[in-house]
PDB file of N, CA and C in Angstrom:
ATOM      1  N   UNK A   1       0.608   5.294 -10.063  1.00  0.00           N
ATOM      2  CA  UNK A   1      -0.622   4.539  -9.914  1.00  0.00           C
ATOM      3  C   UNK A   1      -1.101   4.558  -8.455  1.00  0.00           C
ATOM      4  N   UNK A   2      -0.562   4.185  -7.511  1.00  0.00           N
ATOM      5  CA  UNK A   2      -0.363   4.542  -5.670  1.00  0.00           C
ATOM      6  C   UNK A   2      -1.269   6.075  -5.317  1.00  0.00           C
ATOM      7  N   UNK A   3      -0.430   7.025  -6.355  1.00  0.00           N
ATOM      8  CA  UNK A   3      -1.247   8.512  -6.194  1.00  0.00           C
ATOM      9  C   UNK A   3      -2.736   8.503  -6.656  1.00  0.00           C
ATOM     10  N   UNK A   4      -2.735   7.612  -8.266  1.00  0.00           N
ATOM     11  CA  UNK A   4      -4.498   7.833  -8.584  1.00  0.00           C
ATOM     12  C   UNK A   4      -4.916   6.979  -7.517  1.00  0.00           C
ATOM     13  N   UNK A   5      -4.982   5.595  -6.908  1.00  0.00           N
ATOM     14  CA  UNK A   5      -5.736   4.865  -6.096  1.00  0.00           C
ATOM     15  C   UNK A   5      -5.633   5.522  -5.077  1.00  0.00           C
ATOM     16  N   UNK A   6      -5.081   6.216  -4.384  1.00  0.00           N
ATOM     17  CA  UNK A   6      -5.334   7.143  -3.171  1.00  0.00           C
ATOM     18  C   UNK A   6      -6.167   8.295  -3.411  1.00  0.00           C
ATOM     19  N   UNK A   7      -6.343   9.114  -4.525  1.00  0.00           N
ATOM     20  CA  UNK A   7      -6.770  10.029  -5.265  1.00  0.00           C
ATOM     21  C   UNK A   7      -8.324   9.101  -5.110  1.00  0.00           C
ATOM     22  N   UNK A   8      -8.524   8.079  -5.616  1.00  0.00           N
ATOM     23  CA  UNK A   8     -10.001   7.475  -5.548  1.00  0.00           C
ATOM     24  C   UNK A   8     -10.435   7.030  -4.011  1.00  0.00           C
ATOM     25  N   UNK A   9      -9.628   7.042  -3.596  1.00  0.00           N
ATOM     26  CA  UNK A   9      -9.628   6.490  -1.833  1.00  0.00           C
ATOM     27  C   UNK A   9     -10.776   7.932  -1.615  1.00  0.00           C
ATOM     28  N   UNK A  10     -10.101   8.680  -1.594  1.00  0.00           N
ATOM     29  CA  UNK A  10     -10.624  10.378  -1.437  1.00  0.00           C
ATOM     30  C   UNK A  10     -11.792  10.711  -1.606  1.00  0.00           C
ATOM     31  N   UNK A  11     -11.972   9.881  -2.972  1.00  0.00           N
ATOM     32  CA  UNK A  11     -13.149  10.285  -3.602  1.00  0.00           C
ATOM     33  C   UNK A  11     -14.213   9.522  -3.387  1.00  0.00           C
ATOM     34  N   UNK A  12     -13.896   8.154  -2.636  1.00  0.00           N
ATOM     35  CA  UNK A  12     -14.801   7.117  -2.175  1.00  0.00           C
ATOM     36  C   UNK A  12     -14.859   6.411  -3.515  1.00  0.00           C
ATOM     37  N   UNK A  13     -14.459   6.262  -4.376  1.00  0.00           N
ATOM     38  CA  UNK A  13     -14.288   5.034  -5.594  1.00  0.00           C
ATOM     39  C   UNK A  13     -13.714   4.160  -5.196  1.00  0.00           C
ATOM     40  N   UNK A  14     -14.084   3.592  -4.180  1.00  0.00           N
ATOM     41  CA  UNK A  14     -12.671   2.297  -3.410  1.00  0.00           C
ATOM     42  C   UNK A  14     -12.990   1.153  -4.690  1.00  0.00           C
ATOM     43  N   UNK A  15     -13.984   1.063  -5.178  1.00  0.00           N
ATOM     44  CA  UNK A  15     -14.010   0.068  -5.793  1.00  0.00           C
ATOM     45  C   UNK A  15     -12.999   0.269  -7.118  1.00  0.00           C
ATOM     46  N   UNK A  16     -12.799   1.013  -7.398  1.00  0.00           N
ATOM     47  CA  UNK A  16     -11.695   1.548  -8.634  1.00  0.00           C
ATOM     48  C   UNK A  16     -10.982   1.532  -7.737  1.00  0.00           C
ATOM     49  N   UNK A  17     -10.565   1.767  -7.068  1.00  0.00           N
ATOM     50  CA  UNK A  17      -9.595   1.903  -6.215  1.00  0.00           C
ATOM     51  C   UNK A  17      -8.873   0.551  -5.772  1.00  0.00           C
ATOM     52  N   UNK A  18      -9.611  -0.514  -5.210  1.00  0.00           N
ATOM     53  CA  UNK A  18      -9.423  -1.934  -5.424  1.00  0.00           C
ATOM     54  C   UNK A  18      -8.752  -2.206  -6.377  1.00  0.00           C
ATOM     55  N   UNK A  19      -9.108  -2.088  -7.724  1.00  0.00           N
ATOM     56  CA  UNK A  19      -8.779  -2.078  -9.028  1.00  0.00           C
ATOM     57  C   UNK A  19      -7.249  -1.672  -9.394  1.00  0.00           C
ATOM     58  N   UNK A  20      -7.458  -0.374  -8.989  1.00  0.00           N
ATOM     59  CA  UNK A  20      -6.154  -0.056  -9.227  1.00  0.00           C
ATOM     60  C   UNK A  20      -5.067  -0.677  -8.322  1.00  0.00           C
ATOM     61  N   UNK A  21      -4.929  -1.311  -7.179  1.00  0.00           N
ATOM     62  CA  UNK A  21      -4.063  -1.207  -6.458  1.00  0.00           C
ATOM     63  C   UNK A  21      -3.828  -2.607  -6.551  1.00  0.00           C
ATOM     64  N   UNK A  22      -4.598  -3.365  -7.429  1.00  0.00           N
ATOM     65  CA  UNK A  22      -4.274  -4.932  -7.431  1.00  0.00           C
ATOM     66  C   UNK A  22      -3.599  -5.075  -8.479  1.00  0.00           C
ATOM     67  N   UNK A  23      -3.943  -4.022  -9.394  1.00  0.00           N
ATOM     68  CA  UNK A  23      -2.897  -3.815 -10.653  1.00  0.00           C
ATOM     69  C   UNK A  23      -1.147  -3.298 -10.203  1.00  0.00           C
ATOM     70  N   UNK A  24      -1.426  -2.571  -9.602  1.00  0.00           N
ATOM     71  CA  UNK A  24       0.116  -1.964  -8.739  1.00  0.00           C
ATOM     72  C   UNK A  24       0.619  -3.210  -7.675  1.00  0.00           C
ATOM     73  N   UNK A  25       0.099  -3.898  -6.932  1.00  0.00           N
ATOM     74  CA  UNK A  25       0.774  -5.343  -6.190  1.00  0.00           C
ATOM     75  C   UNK A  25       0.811  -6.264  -7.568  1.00  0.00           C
ATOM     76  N   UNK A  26       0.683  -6.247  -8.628  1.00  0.00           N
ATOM     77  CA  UNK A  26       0.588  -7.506  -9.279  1.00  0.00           C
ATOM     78  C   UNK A  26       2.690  -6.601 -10.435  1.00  0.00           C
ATOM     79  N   UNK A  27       2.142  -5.440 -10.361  1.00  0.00           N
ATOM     80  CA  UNK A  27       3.524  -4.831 -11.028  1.00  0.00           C
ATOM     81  C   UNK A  27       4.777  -4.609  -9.816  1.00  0.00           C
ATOM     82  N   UNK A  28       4.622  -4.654  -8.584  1.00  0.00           N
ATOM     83  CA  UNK A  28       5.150  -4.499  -7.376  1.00  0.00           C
ATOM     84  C   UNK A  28       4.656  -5.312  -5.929  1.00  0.00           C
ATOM     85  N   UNK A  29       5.466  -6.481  -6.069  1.00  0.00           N
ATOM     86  CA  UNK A  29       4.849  -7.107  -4.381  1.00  0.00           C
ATOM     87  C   UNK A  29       5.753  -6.469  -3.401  1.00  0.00           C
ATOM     88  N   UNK A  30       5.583  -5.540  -3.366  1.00  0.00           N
ATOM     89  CA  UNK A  30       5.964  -5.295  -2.306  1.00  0.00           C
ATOM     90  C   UNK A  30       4.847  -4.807  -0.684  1.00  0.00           C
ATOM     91  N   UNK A  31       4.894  -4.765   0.243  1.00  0.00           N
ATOM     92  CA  UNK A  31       4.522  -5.023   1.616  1.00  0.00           C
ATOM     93  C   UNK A  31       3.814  -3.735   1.270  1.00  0.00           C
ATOM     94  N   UNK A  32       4.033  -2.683   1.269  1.00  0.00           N
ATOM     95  CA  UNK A  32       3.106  -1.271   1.391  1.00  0.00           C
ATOM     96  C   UNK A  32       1.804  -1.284   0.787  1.00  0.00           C
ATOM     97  N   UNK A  33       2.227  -2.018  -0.518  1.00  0.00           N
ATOM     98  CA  UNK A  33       1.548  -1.627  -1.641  1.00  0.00           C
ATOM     99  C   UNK A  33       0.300  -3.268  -1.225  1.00  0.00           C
ATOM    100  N   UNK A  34       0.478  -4.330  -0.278  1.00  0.00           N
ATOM    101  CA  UNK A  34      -0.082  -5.255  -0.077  1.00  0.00           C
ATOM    102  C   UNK A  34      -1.158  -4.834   0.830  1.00  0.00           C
ATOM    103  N   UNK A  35      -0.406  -3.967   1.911  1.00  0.00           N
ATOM    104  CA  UNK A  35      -1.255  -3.418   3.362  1.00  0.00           C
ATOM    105  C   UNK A  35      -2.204  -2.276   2.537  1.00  0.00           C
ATOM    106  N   UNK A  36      -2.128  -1.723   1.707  1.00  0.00           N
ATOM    107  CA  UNK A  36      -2.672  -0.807   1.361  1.00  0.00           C
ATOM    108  C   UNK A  36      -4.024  -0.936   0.806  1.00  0.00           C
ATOM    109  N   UNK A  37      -3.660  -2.361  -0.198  1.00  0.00           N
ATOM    110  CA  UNK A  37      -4.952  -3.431  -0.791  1.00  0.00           C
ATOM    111  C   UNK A  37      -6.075  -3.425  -0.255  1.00  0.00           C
ATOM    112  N   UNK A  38      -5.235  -4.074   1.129  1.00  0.00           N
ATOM    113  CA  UNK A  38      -5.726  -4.692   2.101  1.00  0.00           C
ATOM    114  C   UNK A  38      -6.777  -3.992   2.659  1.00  0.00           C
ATOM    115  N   UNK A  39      -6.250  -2.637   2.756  1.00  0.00           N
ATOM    116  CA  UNK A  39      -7.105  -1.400   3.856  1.00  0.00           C
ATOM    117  C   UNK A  39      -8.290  -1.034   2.693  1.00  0.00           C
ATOM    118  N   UNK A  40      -8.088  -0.927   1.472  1.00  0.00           N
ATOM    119  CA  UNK A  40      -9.062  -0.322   0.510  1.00  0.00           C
ATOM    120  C   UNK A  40     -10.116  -1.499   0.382  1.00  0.00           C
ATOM    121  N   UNK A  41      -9.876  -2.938   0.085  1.00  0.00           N
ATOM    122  CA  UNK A  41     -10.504  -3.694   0.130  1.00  0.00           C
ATOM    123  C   UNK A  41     -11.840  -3.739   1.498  1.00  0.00           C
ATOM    124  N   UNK A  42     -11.167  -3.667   2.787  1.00  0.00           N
ATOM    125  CA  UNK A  42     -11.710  -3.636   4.019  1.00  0.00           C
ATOM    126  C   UNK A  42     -12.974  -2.055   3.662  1.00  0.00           C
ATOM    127  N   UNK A  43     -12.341  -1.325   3.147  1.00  0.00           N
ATOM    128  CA  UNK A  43     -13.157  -0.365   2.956  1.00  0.00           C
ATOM    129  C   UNK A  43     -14.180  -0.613   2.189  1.00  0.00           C
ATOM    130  N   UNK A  44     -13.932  -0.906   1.092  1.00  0.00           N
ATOM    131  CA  UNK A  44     -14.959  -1.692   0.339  1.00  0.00           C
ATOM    132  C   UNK A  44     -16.081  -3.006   0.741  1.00  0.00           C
ATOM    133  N   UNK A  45     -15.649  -3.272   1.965  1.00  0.00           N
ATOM    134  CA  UNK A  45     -16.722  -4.355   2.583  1.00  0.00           C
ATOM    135  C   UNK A  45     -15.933  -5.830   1.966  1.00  0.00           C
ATOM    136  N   UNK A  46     -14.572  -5.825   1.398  1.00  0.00           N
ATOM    137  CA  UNK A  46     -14.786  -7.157   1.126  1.00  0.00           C
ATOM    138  C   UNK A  46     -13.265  -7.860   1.653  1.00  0.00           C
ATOM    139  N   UNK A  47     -13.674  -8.116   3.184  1.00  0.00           N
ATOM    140  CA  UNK A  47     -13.064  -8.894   4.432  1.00  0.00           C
ATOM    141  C   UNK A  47     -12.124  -9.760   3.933  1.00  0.00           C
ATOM    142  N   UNK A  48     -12.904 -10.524   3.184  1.00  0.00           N
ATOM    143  CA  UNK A  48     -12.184 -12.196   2.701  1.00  0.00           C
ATOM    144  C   UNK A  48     -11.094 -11.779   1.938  1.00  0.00           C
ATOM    145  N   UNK A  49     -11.289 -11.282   0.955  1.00  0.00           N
ATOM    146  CA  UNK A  49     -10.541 -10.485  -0.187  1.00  0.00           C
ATOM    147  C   UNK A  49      -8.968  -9.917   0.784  1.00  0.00           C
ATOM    148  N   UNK A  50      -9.480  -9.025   1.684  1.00  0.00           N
ATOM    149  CA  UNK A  50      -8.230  -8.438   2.655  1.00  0.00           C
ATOM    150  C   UNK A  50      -7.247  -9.436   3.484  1.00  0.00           C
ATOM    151  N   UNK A  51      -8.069 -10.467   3.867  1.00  0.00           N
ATOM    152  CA  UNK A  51      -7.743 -11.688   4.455  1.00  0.00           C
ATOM    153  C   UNK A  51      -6.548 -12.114   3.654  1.00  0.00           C
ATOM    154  N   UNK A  52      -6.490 -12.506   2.639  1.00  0.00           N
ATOM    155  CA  UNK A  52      -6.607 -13.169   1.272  1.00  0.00           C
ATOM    156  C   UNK A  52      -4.806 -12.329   0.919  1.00  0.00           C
ATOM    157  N   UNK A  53      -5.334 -10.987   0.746  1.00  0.00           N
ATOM    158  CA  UNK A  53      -4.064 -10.069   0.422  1.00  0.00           C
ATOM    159  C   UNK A  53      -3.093 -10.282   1.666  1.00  0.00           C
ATOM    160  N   UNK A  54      -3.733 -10.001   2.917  1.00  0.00           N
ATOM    161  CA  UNK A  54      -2.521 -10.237   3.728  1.00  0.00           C
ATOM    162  C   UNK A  54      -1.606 -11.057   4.183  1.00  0.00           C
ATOM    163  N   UNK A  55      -2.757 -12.317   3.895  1.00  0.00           N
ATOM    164  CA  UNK A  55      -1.530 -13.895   4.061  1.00  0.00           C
ATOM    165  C   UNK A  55      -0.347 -13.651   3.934  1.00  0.00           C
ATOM    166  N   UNK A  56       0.541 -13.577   2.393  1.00  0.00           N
ATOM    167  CA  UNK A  56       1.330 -13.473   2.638  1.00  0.00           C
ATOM    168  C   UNK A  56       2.512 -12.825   3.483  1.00  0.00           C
ATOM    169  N   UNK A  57       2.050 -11.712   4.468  1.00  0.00           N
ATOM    170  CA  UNK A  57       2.327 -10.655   5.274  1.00  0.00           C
ATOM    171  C   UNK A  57       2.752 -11.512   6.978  1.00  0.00           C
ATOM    172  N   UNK A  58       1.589 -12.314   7.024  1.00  0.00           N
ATOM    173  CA  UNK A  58       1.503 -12.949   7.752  1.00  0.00           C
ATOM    174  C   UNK A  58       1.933 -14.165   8.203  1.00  0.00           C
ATOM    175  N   UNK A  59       2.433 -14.964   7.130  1.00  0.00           N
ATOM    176  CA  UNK A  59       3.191 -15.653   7.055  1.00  0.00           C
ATOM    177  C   UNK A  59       4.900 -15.446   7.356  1.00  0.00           C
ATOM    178  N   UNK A  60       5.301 -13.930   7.273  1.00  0.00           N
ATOM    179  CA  UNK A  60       6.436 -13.857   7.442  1.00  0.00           C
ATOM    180  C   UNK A  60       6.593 -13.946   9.204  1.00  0.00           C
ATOM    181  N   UNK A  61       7.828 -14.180   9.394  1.00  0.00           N
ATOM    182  CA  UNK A  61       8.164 -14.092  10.930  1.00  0.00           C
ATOM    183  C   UNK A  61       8.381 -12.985  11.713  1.00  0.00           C
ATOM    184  N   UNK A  62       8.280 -11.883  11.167  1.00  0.00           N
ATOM    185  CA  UNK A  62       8.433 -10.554  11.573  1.00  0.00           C
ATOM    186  C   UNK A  62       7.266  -9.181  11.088  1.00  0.00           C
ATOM    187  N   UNK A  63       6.204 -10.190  11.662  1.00  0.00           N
ATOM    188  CA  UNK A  63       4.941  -9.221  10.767  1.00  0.00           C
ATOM    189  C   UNK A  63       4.803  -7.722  12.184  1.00  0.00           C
ATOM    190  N   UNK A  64       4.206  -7.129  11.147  1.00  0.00           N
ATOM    191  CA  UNK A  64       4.316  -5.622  11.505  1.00  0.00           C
ATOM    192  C   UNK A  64       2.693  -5.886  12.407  1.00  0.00           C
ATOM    193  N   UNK A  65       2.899  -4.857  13.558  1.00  0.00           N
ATOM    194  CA  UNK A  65       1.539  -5.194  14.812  1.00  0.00           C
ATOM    195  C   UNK A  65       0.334  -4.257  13.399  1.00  0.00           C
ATOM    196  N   UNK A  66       0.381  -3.064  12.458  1.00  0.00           N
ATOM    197  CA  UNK A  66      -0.793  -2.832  11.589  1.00  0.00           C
ATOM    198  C   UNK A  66      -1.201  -3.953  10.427  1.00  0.00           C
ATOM    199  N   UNK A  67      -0.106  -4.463  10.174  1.00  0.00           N
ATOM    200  CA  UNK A  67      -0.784  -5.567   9.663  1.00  0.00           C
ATOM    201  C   UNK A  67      -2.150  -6.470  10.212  1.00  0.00           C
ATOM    202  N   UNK A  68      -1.267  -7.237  11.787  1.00  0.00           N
ATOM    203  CA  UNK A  68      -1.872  -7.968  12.308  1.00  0.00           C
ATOM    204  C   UNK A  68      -3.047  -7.312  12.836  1.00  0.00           C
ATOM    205  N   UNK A  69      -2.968  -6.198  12.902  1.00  0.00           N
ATOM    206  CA  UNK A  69      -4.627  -5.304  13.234  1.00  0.00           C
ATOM    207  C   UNK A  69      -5.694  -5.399  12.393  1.00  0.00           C
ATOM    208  N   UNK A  70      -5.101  -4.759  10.854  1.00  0.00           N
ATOM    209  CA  UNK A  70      -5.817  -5.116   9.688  1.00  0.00           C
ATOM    210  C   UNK A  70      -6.598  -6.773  10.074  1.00  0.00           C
ATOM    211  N   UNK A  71      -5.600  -7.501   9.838  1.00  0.00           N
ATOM    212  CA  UNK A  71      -6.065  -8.825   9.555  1.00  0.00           C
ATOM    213  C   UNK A  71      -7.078  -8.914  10.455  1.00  0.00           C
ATOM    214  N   UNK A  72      -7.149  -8.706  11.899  1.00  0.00           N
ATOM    215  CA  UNK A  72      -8.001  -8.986  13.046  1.00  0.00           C
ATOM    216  C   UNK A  72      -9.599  -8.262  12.634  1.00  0.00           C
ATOM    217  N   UNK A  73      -9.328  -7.049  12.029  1.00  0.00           N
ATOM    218  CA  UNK A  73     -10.482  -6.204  11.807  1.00  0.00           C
ATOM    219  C   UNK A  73     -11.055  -7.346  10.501  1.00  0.00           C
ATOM    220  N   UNK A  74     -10.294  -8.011   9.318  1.00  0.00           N
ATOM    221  CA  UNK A  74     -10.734  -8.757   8.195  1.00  0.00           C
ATOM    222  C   UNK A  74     -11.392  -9.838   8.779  1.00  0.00           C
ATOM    223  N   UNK A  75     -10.573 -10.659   9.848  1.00  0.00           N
ATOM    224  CA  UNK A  75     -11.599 -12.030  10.601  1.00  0.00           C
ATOM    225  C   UNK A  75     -12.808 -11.319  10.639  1.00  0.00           C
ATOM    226  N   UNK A  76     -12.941 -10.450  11.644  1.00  0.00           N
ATOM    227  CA  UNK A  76     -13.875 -10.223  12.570  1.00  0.00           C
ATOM    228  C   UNK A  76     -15.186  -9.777  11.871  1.00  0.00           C
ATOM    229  N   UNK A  77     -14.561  -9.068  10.889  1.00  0.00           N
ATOM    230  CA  UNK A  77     -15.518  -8.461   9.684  1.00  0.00           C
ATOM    231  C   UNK A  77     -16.129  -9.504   8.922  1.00  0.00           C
ATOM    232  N   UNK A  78     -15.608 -10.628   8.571  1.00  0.00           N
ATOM    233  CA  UNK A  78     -15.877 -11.904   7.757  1.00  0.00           C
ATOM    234  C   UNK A  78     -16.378 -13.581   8.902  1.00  0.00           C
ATOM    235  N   UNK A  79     -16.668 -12.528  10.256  1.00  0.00           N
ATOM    236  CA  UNK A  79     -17.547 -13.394  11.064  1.00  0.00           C
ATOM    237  C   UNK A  79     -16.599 -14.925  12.011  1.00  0.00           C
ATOM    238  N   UNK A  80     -15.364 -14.148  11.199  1.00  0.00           N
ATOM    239  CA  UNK A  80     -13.870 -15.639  12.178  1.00  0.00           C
ATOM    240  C   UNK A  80     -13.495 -14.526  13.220  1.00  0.00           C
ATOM    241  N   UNK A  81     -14.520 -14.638  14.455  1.00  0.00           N
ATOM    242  CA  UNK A  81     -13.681 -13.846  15.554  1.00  0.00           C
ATOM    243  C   UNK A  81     -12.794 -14.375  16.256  1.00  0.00           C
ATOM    244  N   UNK A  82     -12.919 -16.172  16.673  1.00  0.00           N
ATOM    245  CA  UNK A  82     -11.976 -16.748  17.075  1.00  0.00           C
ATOM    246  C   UNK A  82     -10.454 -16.753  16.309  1.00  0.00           C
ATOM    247  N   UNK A  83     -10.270 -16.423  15.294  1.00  0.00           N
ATOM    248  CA  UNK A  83      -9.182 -15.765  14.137  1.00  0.00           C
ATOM    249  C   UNK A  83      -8.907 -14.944  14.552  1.00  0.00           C
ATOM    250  N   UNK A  84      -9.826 -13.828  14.526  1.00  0.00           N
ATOM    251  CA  UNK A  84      -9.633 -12.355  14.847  1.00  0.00           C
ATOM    252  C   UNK A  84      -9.058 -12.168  16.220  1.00  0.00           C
ATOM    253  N   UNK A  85      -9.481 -12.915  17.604  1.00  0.00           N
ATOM    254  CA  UNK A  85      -8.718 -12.946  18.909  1.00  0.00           C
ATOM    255  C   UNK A  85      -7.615 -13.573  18.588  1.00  0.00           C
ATOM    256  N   UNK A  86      -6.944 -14.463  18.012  1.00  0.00           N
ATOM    257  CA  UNK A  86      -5.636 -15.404  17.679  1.00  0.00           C
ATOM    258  C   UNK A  86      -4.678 -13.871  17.162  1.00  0.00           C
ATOM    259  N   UNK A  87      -5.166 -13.385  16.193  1.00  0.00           N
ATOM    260  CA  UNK A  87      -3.823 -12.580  15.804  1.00  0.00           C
ATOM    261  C   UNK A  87      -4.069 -11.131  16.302  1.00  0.00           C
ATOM    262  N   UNK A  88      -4.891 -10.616  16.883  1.00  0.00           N
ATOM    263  CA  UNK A  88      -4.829  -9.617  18.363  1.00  0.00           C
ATOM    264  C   UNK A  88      -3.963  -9.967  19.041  1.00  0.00           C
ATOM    265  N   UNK A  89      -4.066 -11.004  19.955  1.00  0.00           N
ATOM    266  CA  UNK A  89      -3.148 -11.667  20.762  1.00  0.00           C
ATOM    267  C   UNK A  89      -1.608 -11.870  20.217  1.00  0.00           C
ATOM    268  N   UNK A  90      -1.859 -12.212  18.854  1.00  0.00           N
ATOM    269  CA  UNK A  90      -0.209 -12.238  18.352  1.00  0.00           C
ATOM    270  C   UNK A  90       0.334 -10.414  18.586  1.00  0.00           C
ATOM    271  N   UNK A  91      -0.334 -10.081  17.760  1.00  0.00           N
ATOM    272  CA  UNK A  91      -0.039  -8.432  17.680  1.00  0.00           C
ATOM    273  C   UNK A  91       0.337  -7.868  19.181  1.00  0.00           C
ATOM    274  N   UNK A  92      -0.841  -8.269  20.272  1.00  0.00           N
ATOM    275  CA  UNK A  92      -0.235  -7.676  21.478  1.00  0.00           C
ATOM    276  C   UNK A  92       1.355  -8.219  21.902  1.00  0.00           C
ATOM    277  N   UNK A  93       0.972  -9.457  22.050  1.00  0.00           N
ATOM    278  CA  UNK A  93       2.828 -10.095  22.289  1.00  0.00           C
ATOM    279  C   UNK A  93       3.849  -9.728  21.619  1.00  0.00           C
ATOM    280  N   UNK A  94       3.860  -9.532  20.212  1.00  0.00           N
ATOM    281  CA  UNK A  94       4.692  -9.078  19.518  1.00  0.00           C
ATOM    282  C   UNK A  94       5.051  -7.327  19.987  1.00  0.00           C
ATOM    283  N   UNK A  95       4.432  -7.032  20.292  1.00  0.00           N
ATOM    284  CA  UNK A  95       4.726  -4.967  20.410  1.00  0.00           C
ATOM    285  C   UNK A  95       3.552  -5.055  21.526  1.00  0.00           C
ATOM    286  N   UNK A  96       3.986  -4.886  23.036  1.00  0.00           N
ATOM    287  CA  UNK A  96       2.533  -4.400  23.738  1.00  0.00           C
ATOM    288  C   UNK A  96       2.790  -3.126  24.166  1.00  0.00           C
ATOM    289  N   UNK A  97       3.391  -2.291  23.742  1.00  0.00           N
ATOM    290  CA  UNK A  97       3.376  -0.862  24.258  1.00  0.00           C
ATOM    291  C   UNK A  97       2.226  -0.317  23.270  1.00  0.00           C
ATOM    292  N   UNK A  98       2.096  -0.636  22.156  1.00  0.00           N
ATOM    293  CA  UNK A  98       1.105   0.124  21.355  1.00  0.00           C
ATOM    294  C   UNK A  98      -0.387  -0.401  21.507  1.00  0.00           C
TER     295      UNK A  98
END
């Protein structure tokens, strides 16, 4: 399922693509398959939605600095830039070589 929703990524069907990949986190929570949501959603224009998927990501104590990028690009996109500077700033502290 991962291969067709990337397969529609390709093809610019993000909106099937959405589709599919909420069906695959709902059969698998796992973290890849959350960030991945996340990125197709953002593609699709719908910020809140990405926001939304990544919480739980974010909530952990050891979040990954692309996560916290994602998320910053979802504030910023959905008009919470003061959000969007909060977890930049986390992301830089956490890893500042990248």
């Amino acid at each position: 399922m991962q291969d067709y929703g990337a397969c529609l990524v390709r093809l610019k069907e993000v909106e099937k693509a959405v589709t599919v990949f909420s069906r695959v986190l709902t059969q698998s929570n796992d973290a890849g398959t959350r960030l991945r949501l996340a990125s197709v959603q953002m593609m699709a224009q719908r910020p809140k939605e990405a926001v939304e998927t990544l919480q739980p990501l974010l909530e952990e104590n050891t979040v990954d600095t692309e996560v916290l990028e994602l998320a910053a690009m979802a504030h910023e996109a959905s008009g919470n830039t003061p959000e969007a500077v909060r977890v930049l700033r986390q992301a830089i502290l956490s890893n500042p070589t990248t």
